[in-house]
PDB file of N, CA and C in Angstrom:
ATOM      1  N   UNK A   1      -9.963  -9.986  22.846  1.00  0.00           N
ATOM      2  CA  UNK A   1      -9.423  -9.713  21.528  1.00  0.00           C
ATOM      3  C   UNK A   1      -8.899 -11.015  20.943  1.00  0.00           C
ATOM      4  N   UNK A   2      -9.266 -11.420  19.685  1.00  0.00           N
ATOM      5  CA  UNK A   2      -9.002 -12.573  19.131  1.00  0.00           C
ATOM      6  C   UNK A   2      -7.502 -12.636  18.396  1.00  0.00           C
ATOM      7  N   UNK A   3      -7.092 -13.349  18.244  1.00  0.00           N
ATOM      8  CA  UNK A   3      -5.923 -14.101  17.235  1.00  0.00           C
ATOM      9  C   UNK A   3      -5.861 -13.169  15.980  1.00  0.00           C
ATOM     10  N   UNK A   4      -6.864 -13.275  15.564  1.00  0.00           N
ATOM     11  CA  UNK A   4      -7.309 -12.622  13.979  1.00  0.00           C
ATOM     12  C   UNK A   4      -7.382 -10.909  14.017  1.00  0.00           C
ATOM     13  N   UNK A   5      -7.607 -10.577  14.951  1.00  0.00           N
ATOM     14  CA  UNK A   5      -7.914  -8.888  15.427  1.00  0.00           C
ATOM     15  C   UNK A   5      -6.246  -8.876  15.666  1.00  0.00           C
ATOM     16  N   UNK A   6      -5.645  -9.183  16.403  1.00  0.00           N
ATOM     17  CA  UNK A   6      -4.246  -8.797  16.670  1.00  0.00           C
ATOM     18  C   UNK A   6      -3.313  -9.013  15.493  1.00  0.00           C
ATOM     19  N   UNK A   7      -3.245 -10.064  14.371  1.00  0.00           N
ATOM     20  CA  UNK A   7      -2.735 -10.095  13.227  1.00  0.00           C
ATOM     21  C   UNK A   7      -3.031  -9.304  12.730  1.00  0.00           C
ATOM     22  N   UNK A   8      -4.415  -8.880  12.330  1.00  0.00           N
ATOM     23  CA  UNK A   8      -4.855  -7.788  11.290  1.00  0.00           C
ATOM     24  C   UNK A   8      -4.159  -6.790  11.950  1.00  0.00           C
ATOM     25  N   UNK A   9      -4.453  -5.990  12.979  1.00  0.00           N
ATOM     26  CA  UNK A   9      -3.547  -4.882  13.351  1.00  0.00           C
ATOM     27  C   UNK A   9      -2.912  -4.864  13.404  1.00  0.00           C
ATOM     28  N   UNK A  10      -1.808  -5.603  13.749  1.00  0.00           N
ATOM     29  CA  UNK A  10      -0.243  -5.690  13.221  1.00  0.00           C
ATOM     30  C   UNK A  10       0.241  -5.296  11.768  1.00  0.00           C
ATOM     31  N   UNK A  11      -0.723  -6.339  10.822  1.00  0.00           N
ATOM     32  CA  UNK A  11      -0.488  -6.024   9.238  1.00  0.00           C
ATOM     33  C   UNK A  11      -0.925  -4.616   8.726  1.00  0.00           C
ATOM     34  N   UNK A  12      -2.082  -3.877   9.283  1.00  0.00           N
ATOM     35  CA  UNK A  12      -2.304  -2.581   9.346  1.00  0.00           C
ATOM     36  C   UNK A  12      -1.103  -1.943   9.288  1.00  0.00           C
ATOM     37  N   UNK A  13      -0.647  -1.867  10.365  1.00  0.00           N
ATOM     38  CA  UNK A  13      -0.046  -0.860  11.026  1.00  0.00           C
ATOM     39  C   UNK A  13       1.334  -1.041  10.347  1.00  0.00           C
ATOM     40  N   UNK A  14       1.752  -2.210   9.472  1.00  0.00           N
ATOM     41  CA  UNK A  14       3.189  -2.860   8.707  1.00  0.00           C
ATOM     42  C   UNK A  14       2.668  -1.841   7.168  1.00  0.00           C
ATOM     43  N   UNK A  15       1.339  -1.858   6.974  1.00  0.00           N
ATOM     44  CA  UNK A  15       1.006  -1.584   5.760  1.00  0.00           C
ATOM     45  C   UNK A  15       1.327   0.101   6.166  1.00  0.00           C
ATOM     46  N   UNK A  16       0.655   0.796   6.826  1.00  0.00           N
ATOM     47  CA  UNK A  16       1.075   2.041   7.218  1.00  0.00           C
ATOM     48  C   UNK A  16       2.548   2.317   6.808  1.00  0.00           C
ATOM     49  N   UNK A  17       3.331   1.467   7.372  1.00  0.00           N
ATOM     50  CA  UNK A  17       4.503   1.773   7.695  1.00  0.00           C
ATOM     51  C   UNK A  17       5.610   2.092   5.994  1.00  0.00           C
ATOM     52  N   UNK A  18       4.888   0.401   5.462  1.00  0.00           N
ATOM     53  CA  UNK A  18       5.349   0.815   3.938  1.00  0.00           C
ATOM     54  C   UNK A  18       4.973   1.533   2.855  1.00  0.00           C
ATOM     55  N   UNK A  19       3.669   1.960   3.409  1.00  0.00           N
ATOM     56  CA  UNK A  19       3.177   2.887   2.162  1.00  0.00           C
ATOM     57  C   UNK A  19       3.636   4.210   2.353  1.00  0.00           C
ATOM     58  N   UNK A  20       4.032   4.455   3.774  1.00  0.00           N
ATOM     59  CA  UNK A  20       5.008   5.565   4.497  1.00  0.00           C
ATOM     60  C   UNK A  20       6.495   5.871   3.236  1.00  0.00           C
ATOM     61  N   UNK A  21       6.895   4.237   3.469  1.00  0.00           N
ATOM     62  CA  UNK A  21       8.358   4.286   2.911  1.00  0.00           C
ATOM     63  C   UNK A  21       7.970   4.593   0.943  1.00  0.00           C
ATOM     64  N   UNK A  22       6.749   3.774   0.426  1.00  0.00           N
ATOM     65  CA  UNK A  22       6.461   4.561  -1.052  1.00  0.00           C
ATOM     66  C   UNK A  22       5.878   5.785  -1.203  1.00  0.00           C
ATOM     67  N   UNK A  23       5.658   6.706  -0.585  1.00  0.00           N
ATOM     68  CA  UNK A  23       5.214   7.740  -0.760  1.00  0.00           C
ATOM     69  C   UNK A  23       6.325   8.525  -0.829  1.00  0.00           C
ATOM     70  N   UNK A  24       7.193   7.969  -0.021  1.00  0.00           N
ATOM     71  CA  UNK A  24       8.237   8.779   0.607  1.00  0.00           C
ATOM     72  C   UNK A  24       9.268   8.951  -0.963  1.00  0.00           C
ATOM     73  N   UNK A  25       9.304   7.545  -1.466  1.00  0.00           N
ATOM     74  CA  UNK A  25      10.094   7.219  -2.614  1.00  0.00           C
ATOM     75  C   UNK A  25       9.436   8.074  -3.901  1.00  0.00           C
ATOM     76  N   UNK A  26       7.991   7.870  -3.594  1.00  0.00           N
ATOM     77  CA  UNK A  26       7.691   8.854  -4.929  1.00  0.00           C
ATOM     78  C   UNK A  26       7.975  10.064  -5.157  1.00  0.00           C
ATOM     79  N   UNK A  27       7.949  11.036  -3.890  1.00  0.00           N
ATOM     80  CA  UNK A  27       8.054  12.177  -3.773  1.00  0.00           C
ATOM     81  C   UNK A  27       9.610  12.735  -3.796  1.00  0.00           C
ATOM     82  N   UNK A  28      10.155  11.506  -3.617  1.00  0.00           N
ATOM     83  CA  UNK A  28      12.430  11.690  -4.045  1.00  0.00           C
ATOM     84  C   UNK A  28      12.491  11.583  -5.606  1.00  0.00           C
ATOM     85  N   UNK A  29      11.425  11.036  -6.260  1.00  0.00           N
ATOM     86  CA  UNK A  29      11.458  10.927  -7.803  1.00  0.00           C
ATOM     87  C   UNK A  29      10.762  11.604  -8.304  1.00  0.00           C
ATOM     88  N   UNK A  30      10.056  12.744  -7.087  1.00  0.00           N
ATOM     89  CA  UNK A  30       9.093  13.472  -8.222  1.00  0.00           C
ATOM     90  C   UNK A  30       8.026  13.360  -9.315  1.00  0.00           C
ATOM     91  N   UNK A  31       7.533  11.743  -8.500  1.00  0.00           N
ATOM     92  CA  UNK A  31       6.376  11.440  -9.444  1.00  0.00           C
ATOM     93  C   UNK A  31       4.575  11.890  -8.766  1.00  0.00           C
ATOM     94  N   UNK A  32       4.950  12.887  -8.126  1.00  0.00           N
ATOM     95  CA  UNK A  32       3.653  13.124  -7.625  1.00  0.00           C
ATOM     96  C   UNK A  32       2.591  13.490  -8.568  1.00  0.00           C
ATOM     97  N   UNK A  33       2.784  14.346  -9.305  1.00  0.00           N
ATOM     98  CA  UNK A  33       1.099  14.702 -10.626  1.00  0.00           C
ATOM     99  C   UNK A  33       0.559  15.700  -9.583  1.00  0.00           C
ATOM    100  N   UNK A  34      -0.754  14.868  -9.166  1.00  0.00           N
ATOM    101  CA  UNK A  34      -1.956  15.947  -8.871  1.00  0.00           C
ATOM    102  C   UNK A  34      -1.998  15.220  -6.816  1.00  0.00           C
ATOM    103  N   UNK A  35      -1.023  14.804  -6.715  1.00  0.00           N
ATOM    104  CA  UNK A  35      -0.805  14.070  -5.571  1.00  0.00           C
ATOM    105  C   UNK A  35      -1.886  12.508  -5.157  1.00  0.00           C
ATOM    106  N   UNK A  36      -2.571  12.454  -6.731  1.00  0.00           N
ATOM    107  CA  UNK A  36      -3.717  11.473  -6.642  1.00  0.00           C
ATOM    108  C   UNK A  36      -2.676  10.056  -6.321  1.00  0.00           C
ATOM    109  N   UNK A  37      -1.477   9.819  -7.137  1.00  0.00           N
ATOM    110  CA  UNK A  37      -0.447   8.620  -7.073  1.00  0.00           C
ATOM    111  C   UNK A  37      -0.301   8.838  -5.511  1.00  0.00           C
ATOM    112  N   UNK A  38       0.357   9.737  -4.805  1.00  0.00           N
ATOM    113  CA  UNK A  38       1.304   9.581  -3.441  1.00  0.00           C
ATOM    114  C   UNK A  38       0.069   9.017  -2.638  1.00  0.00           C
ATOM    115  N   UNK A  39      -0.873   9.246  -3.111  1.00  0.00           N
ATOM    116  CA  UNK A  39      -2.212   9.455  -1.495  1.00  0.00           C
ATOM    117  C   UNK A  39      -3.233   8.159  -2.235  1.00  0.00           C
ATOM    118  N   UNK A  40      -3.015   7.725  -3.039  1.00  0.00           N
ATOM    119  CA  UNK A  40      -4.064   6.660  -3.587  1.00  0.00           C
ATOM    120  C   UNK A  40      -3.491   4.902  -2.955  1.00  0.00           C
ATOM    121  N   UNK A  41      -2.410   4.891  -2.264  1.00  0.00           N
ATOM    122  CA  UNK A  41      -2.198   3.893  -1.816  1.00  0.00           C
ATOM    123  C   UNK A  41      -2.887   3.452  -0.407  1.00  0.00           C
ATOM    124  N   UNK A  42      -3.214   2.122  -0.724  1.00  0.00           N
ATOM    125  CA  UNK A  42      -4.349   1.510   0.724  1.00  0.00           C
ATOM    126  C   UNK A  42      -3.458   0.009   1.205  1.00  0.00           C
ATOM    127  N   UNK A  43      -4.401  -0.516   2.297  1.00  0.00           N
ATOM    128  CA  UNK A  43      -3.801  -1.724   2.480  1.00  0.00           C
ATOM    129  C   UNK A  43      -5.223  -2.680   2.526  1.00  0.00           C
ATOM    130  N   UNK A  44      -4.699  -3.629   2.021  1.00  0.00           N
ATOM    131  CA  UNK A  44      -5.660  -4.776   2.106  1.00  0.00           C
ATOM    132  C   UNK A  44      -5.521  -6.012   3.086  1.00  0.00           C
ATOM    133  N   UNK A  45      -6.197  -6.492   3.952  1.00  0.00           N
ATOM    134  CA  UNK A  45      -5.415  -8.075   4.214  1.00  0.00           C
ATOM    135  C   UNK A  45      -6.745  -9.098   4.201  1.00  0.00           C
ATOM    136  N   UNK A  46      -5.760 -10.230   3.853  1.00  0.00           N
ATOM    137  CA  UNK A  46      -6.947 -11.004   3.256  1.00  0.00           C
ATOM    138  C   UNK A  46      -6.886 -12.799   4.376  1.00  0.00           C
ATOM    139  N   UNK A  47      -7.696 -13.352   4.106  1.00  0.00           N
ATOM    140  CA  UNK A  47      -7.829 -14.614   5.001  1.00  0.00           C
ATOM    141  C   UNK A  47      -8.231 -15.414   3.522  1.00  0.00           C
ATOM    142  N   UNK A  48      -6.765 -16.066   3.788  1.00  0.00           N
ATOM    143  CA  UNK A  48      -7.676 -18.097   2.929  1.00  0.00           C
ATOM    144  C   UNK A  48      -7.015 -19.101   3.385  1.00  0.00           C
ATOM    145  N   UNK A  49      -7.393 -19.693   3.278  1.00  0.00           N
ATOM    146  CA  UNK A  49      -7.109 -21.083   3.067  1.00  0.00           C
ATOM    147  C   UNK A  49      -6.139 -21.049   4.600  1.00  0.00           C
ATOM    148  N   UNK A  50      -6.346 -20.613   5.694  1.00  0.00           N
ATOM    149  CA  UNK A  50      -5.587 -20.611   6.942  1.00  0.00           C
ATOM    150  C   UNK A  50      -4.737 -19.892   6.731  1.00  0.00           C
ATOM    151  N   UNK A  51      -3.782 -18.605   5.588  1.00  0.00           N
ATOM    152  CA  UNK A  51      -2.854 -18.072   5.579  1.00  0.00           C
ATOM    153  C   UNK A  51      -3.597 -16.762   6.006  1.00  0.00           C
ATOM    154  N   UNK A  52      -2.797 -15.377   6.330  1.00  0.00           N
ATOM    155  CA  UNK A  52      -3.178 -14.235   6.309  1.00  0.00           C
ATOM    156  C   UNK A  52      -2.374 -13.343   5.244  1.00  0.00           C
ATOM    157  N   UNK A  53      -2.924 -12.402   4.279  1.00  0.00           N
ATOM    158  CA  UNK A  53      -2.240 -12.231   3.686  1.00  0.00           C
ATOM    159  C   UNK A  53      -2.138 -10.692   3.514  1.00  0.00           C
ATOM    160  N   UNK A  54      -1.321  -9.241   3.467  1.00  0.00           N
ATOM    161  CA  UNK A  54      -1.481  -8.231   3.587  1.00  0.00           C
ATOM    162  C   UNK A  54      -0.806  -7.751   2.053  1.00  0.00           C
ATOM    163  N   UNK A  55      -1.516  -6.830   1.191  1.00  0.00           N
ATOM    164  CA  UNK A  55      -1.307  -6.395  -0.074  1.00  0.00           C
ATOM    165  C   UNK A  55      -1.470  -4.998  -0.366  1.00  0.00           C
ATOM    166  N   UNK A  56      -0.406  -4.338  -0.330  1.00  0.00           N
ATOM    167  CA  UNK A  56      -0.687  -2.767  -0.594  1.00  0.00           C
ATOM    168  C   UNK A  56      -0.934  -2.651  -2.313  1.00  0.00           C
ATOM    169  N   UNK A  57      -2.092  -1.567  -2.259  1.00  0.00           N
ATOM    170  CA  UNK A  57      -2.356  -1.453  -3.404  1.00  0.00           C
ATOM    171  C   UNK A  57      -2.492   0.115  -3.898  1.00  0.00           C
ATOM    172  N   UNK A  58      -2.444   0.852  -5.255  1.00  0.00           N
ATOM    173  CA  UNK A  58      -3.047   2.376  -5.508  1.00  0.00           C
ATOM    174  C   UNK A  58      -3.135   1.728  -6.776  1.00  0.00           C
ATOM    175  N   UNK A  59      -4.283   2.259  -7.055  1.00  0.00           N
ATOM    176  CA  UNK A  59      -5.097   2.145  -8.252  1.00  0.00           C
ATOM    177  C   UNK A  59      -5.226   2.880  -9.358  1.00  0.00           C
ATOM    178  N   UNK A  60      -4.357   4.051  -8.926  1.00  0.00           N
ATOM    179  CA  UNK A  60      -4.308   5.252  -9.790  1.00  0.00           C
ATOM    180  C   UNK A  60      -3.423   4.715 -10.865  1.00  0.00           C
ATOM    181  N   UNK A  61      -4.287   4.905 -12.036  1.00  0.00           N
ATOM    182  CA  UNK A  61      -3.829   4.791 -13.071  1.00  0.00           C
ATOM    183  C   UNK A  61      -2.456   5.251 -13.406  1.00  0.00           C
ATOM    184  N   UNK A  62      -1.934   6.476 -12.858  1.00  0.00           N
ATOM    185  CA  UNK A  62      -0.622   7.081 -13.108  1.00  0.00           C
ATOM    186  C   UNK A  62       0.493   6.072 -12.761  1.00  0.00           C
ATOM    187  N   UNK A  63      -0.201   5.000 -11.789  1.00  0.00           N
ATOM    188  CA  UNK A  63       1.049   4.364 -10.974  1.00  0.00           C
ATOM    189  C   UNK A  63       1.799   3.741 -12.612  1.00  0.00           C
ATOM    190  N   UNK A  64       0.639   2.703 -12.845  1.00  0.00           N
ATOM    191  CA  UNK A  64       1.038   1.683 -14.482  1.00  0.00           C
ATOM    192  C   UNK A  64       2.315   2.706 -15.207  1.00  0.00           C
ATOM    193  N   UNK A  65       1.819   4.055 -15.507  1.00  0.00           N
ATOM    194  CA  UNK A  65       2.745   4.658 -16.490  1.00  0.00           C
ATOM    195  C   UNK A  65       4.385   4.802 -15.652  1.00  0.00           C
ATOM    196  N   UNK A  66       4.260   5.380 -14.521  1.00  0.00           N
ATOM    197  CA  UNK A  66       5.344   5.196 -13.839  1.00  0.00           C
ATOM    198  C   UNK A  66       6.483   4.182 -13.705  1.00  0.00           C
ATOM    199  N   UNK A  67       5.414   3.215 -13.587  1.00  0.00           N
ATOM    200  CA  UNK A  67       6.447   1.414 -13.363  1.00  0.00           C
ATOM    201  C   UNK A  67       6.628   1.217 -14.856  1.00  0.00           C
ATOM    202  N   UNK A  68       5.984   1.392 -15.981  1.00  0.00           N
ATOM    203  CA  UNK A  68       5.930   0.982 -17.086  1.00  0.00           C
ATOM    204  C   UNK A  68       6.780   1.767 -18.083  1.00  0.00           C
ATOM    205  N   UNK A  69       7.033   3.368 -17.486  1.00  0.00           N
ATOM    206  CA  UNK A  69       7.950   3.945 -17.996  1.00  0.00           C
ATOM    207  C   UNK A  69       7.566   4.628 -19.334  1.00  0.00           C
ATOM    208  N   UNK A  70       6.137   4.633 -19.251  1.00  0.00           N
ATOM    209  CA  UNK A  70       5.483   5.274 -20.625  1.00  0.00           C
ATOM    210  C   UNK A  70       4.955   6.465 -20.405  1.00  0.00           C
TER     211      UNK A  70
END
């Protein structure tokens, strides 16, 4: 098992952990909808330039109105 396999699973399993803690937050604010927001969050991790980098993302459009307050 390489260097790069054991980081990535680590950051996995960190990404798990926080999309745990926003789901958790959406559902105390009652911004669920059609549950497409709570369950549309993923994790990404990325390799450049020698850094590793891990980025949770949901794409659901509902998120924008939420943060944006519209």
């Amino acid at each position: 098992m390489g260097k790069n396999t054991i980081i990535r699973d680590a950051l996995k399993t960190a990404g798990e952990f926080y999309i745990e803690i926003l789901q958790k937050e959406l559902l105390f604010q009652e911004h669920i909808a059609s549950r497409r927001l709570v369950d549309g969050f993923k994790t990404f991790i990325h390799y450049s330039g020698g850094s590793v980098r891990m980025e949770i993302r949901n794409d659901t459009p509902y998120m924008w109105m939420v943060n944006d307050g519209n």
